[in-house]
C-alpha atoms as a PDB file:
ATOM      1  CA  UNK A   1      84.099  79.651 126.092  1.00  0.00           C
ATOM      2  CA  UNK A   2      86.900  82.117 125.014  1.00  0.00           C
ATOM      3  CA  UNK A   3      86.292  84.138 121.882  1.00  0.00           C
ATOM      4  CA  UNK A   4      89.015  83.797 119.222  1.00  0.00           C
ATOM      5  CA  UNK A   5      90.124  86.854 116.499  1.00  0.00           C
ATOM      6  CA  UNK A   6      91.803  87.673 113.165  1.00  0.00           C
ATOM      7  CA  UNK A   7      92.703  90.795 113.310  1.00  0.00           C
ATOM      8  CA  UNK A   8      89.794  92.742 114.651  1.00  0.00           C
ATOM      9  CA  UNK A   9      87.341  89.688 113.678  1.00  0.00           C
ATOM     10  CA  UNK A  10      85.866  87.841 116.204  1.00  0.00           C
ATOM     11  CA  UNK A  11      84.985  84.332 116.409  1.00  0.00           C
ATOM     12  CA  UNK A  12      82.910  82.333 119.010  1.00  0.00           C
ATOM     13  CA  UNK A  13      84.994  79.279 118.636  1.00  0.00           C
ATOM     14  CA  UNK A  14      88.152  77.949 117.062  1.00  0.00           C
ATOM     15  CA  UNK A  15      86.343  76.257 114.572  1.00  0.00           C
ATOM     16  CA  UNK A  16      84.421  79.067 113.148  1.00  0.00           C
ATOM     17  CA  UNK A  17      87.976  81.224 112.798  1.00  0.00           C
ATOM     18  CA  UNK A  18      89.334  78.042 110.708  1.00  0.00           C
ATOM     19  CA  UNK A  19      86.287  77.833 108.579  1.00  0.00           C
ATOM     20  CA  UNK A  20      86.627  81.666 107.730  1.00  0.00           C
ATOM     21  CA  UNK A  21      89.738  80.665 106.701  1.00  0.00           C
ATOM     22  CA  UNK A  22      88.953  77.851 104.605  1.00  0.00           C
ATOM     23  CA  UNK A  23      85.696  79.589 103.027  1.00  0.00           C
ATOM     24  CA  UNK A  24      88.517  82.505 101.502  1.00  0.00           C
ATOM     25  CA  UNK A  25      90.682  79.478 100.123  1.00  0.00           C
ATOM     26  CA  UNK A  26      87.229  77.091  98.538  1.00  0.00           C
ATOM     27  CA  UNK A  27      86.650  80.279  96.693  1.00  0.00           C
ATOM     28  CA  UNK A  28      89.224  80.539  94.512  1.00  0.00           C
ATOM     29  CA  UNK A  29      90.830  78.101  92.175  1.00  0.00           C
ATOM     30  CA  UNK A  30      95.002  76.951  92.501  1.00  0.00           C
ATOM     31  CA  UNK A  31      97.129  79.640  90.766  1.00  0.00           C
ATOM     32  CA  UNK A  32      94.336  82.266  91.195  1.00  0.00           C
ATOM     33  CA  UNK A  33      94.939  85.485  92.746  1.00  0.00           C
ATOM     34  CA  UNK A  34      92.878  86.862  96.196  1.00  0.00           C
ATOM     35  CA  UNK A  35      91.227  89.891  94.329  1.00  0.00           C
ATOM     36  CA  UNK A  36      88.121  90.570  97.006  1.00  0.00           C
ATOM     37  CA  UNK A  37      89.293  93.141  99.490  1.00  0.00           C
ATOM     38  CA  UNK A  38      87.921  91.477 102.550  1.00  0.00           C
ATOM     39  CA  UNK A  39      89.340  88.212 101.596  1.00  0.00           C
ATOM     40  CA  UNK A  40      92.864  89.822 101.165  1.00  0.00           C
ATOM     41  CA  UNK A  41      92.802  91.638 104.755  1.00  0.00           C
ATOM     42  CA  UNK A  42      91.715  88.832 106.926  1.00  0.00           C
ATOM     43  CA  UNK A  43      94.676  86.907 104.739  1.00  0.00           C
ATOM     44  CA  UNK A  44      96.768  90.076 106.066  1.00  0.00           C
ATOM     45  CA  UNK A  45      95.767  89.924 109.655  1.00  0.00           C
ATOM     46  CA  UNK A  46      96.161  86.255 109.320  1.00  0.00           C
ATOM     47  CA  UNK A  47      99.889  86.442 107.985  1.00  0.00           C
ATOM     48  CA  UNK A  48     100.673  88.850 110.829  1.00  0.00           C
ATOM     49  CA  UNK A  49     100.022  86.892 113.514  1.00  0.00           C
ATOM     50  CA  UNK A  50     103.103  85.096 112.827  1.00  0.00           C
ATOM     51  CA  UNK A  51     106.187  85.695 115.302  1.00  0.00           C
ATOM     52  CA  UNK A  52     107.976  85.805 112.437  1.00  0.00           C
ATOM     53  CA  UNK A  53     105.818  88.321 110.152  1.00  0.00           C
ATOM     54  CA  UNK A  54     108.609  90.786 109.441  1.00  0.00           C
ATOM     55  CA  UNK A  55     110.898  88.358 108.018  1.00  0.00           C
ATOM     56  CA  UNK A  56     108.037  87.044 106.035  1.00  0.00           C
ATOM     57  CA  UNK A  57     106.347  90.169 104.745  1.00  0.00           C
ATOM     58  CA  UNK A  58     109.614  91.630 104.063  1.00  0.00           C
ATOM     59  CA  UNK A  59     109.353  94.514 101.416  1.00  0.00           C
ATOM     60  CA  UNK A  60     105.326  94.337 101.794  1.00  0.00           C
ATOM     61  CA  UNK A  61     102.562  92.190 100.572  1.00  0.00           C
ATOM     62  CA  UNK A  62     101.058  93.329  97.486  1.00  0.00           C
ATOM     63  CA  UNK A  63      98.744  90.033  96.536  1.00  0.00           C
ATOM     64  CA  UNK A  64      97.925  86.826  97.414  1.00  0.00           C
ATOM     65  CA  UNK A  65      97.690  83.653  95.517  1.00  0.00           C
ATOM     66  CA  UNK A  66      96.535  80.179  96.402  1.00  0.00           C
ATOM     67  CA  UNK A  67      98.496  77.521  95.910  1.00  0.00           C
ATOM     68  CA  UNK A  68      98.677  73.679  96.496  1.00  0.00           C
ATOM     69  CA  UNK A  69     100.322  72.741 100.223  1.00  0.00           C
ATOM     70  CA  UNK A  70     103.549  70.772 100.409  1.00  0.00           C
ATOM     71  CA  UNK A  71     102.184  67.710  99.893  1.00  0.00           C
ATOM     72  CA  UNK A  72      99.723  68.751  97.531  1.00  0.00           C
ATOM     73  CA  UNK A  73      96.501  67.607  98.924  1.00  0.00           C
ATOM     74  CA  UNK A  74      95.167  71.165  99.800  1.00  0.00           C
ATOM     75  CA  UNK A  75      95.265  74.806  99.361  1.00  0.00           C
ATOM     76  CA  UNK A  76      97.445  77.433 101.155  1.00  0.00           C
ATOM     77  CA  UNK A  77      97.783  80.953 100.491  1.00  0.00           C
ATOM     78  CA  UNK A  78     100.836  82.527  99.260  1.00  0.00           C
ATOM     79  CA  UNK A  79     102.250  85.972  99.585  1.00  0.00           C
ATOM     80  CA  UNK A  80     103.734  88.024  96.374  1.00  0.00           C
ATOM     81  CA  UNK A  81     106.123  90.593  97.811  1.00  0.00           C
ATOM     82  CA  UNK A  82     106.376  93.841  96.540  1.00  0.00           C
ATOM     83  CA  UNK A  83     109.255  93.131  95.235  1.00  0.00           C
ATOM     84  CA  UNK A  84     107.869  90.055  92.930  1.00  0.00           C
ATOM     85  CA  UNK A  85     109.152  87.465  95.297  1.00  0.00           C
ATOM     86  CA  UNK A  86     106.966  84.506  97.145  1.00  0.00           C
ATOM     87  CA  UNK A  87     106.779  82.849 100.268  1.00  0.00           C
ATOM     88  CA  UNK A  88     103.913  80.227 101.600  1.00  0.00           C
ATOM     89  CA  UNK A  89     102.885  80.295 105.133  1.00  0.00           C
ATOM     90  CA  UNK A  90     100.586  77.551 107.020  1.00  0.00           C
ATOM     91  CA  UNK A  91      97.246  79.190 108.461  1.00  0.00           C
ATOM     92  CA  UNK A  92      96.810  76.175 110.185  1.00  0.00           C
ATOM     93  CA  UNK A  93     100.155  77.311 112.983  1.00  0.00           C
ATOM     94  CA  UNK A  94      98.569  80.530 112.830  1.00  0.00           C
ATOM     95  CA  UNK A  95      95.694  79.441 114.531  1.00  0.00           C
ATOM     96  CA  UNK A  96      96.928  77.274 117.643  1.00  0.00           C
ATOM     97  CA  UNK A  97      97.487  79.147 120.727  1.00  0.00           C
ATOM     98  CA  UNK A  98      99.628  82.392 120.718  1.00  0.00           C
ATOM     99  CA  UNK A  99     103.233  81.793 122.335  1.00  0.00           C
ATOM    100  CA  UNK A 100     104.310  83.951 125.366  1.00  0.00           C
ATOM    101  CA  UNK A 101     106.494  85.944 122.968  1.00  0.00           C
ATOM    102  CA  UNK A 102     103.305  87.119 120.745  1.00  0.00           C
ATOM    103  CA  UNK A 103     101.174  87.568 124.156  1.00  0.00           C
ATOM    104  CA  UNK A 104     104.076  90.088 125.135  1.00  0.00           C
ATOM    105  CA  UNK A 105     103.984  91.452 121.785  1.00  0.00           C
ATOM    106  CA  UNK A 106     100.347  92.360 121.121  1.00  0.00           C
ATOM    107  CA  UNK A 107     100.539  93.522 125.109  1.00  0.00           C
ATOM    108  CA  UNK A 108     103.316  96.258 124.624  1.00  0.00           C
ATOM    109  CA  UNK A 109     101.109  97.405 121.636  1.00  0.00           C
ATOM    110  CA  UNK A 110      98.154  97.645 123.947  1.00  0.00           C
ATOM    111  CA  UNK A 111     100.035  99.477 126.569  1.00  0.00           C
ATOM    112  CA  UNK A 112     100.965 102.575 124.301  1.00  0.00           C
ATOM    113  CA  UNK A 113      97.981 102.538 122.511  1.00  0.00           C
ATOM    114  CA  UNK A 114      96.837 105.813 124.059  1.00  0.00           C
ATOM    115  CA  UNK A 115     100.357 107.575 122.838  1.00  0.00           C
ATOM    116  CA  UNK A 116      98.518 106.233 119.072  1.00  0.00           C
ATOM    117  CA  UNK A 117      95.161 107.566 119.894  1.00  0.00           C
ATOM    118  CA  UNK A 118      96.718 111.067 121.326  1.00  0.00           C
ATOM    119  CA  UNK A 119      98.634 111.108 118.131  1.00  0.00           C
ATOM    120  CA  UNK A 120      95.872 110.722 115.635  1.00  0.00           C
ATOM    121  CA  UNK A 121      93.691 113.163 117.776  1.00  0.00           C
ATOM    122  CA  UNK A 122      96.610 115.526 117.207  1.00  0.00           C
ATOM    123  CA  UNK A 123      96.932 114.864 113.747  1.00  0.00           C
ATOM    124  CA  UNK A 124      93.121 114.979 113.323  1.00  0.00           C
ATOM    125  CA  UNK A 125      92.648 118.554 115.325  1.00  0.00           C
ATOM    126  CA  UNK A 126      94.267 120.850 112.525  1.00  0.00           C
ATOM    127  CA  UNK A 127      92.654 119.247 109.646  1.00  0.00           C
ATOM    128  CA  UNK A 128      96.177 117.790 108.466  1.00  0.00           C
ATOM    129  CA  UNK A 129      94.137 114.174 107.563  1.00  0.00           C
ATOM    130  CA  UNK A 130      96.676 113.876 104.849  1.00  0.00           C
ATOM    131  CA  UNK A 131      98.918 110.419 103.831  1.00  0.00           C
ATOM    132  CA  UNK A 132     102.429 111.539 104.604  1.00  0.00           C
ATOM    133  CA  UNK A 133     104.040 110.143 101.823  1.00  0.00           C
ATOM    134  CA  UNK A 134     102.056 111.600  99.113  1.00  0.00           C
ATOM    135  CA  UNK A 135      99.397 114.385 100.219  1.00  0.00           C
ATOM    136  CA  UNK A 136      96.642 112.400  99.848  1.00  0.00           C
ATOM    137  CA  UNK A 137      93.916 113.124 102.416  1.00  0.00           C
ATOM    138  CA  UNK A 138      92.745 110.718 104.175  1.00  0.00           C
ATOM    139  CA  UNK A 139      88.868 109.848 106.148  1.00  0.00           C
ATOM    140  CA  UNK A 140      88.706 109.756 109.651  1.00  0.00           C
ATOM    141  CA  UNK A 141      87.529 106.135 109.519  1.00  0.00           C
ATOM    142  CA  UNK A 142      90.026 104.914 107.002  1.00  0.00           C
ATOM    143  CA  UNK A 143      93.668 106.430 109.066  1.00  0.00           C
ATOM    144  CA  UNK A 144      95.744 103.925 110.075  1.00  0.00           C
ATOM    145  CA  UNK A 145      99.244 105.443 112.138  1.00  0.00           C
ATOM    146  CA  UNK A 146     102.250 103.345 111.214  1.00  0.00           C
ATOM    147  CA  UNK A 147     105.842 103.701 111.932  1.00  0.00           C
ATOM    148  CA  UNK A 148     106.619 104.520 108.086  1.00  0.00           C
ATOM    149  CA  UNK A 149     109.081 107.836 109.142  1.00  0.00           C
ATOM    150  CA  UNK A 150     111.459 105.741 111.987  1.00  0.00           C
ATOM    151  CA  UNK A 151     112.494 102.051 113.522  1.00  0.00           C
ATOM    152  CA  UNK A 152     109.563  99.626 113.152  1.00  0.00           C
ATOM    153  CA  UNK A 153     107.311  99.407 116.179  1.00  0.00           C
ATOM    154  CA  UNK A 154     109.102  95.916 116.409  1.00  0.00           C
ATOM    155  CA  UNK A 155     112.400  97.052 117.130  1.00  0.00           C
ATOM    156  CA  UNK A 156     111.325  99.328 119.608  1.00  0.00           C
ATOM    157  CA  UNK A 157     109.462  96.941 121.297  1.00  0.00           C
ATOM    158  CA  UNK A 158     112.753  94.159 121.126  1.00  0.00           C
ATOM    159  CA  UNK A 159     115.097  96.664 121.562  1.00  0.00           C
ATOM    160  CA  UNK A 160     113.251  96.939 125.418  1.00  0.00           C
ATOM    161  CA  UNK A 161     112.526  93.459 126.130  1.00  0.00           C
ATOM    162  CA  UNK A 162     116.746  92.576 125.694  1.00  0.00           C
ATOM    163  CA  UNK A 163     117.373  95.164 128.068  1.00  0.00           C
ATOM    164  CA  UNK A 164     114.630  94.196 130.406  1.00  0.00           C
ATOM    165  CA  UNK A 165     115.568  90.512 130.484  1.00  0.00           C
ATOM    166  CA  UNK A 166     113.910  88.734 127.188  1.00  0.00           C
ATOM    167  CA  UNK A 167     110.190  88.039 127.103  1.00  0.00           C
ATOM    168  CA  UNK A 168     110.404  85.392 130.037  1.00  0.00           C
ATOM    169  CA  UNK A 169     111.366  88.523 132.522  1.00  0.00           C
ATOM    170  CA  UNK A 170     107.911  90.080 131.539  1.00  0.00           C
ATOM    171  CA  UNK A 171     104.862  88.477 133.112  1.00  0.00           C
ATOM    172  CA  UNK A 172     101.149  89.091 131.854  1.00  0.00           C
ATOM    173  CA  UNK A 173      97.572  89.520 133.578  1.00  0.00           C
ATOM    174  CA  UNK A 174      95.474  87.305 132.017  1.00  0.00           C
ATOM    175  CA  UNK A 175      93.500  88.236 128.362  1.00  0.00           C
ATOM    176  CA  UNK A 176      89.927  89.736 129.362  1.00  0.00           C
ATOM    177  CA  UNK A 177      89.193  90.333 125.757  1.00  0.00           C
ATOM    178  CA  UNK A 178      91.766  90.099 122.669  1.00  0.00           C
ATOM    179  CA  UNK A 179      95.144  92.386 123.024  1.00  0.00           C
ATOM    180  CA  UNK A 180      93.914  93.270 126.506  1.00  0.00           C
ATOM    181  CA  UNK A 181      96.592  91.705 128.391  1.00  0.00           C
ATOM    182  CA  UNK A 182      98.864  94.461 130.440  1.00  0.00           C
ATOM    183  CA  UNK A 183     102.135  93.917 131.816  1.00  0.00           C
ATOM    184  CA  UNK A 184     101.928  93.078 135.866  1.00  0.00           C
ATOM    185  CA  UNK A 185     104.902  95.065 136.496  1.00  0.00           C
ATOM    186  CA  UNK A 186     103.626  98.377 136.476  1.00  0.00           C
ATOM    187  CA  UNK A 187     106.991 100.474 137.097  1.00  0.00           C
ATOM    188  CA  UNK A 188     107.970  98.413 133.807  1.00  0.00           C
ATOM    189  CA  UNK A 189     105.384  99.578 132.027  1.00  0.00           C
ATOM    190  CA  UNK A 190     105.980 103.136 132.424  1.00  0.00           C
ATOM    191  CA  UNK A 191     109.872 102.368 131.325  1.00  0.00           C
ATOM    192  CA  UNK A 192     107.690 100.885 127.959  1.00  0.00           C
ATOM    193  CA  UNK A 193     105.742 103.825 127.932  1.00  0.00           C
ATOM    194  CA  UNK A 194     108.583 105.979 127.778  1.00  0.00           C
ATOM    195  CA  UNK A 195     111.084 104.168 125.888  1.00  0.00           C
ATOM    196  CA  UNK A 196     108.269 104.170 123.273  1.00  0.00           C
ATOM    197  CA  UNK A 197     107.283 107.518 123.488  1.00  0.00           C
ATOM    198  CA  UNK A 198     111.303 108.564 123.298  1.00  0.00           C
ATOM    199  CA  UNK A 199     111.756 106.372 120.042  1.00  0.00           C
ATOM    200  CA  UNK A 200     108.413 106.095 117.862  1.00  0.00           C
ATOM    201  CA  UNK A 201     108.210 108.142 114.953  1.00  0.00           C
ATOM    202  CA  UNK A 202     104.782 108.398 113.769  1.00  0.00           C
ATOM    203  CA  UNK A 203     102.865 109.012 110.703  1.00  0.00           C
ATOM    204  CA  UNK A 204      99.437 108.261 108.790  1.00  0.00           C
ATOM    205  CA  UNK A 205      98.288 106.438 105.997  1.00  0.00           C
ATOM    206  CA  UNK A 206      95.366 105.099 104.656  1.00  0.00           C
ATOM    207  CA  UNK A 207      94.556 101.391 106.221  1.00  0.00           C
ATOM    208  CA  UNK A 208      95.095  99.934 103.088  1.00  0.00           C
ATOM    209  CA  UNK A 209      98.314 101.265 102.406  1.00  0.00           C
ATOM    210  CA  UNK A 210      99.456 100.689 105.461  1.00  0.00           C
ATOM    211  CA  UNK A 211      98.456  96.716 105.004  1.00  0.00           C
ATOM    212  CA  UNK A 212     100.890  96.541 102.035  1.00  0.00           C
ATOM    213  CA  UNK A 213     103.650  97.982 103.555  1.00  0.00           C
ATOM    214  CA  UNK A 214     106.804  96.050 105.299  1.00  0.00           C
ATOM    215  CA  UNK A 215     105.242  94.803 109.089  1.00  0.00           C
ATOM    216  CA  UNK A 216     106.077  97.378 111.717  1.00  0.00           C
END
């Protein structure tokens, strides 16, 4: 049987990842704010597996809250803004299969995931560990690189896939493990590789920070 994720969280079956879910949401009250730290990331990862997390995070995600469904016979998690507004999502649509369009997605992130790890080992080399936006240094096992200083990593990535066609022009190899999909085309991959590498603008920040700013 496959294994299922949150984020980097892994799952043996479908119903264990809903249960996690649940378990965060039985252990707080309606109205009450998500104030354990592991509880809010997995609520995080779990908001950003939405096609549609941009629009939703917006300005970033500084808390959540729980809050009664639409019909008011359970609990769903809300996201505060940073900005003080709300908005409600359903875990439950989170948790069905992923739609081509988020397979593509999470692939073109896999596929320039070494330009990432040759830019943190560049940042990491000279000591200059440091949060770009105010100084702060940072550990080597709390760095997360973002997008913070240029276009989001998801107009880069649709910016591509409307030249190349739309998602149904780029096909898949099937998921060994999670995010390990590739593109089949291999001459389109390099074009990936370097439209990325032409228009990412890179930067470091602690994972945390990064979590609570605007999806990229």
């Amino acid at each position: 049987m496959p294994e299922v994720w949150i984020g980097p969280r892994r799952y043996a079956t479908k119903k264990d990842r809903k249960e996690a879910v649940q378990a965060i949401l039985d252990r707080y009250s309606l109205g009450q704010d998500v104030d354990q730290e592991d509880d809010d990331l997995l609520l995080r990862d779990l908001l950003d597996m939405r096609p549609d997390a941009a629009e939703k995070v917006g300005p970033g995600v500084d808390r959540f809250r729980i809050i009664p469904t639409l019909r008011g016979h359970h609990k769903g998690p809300e996201a505060v803004r940073a900005d003080g507004s709300k908005v409600a999502y359903s875990y439950q649509k989170r948790l069905d299969a992923p739609t081509h369009r988020q397979r593509v997605l999470a692939a073109m992130r896999t596929e320039i995931q070494e330009q990432v790890n040759a830019y943190y080992e560049s940042r990491k080399a000279p000591h200059t560990l440091v949060y770009d936006e105010s100084g702060q240094p940072l550990a080597s096992d709390d760095t997360h690189v973002s997008y913070f200083h240029g276009p989001r990593f998801h107009d880069i990535a649709m910016e591509f896939v409307q030249a190349a066609g739309g998602f149904d022009a780029v096909d898949l190899t099937a998921e060994k493990a999670r995010g390990l999909a590739l593109f089949t085309d291999r001459a389109l991959a390099e074009r990936w590789h370097a439209h990325h590498q032409e228009h990412a603008v890179l930067g470091v920040s602690s994972a945390k920070e990064n979590l609570c700013r605007p999806r990229v």
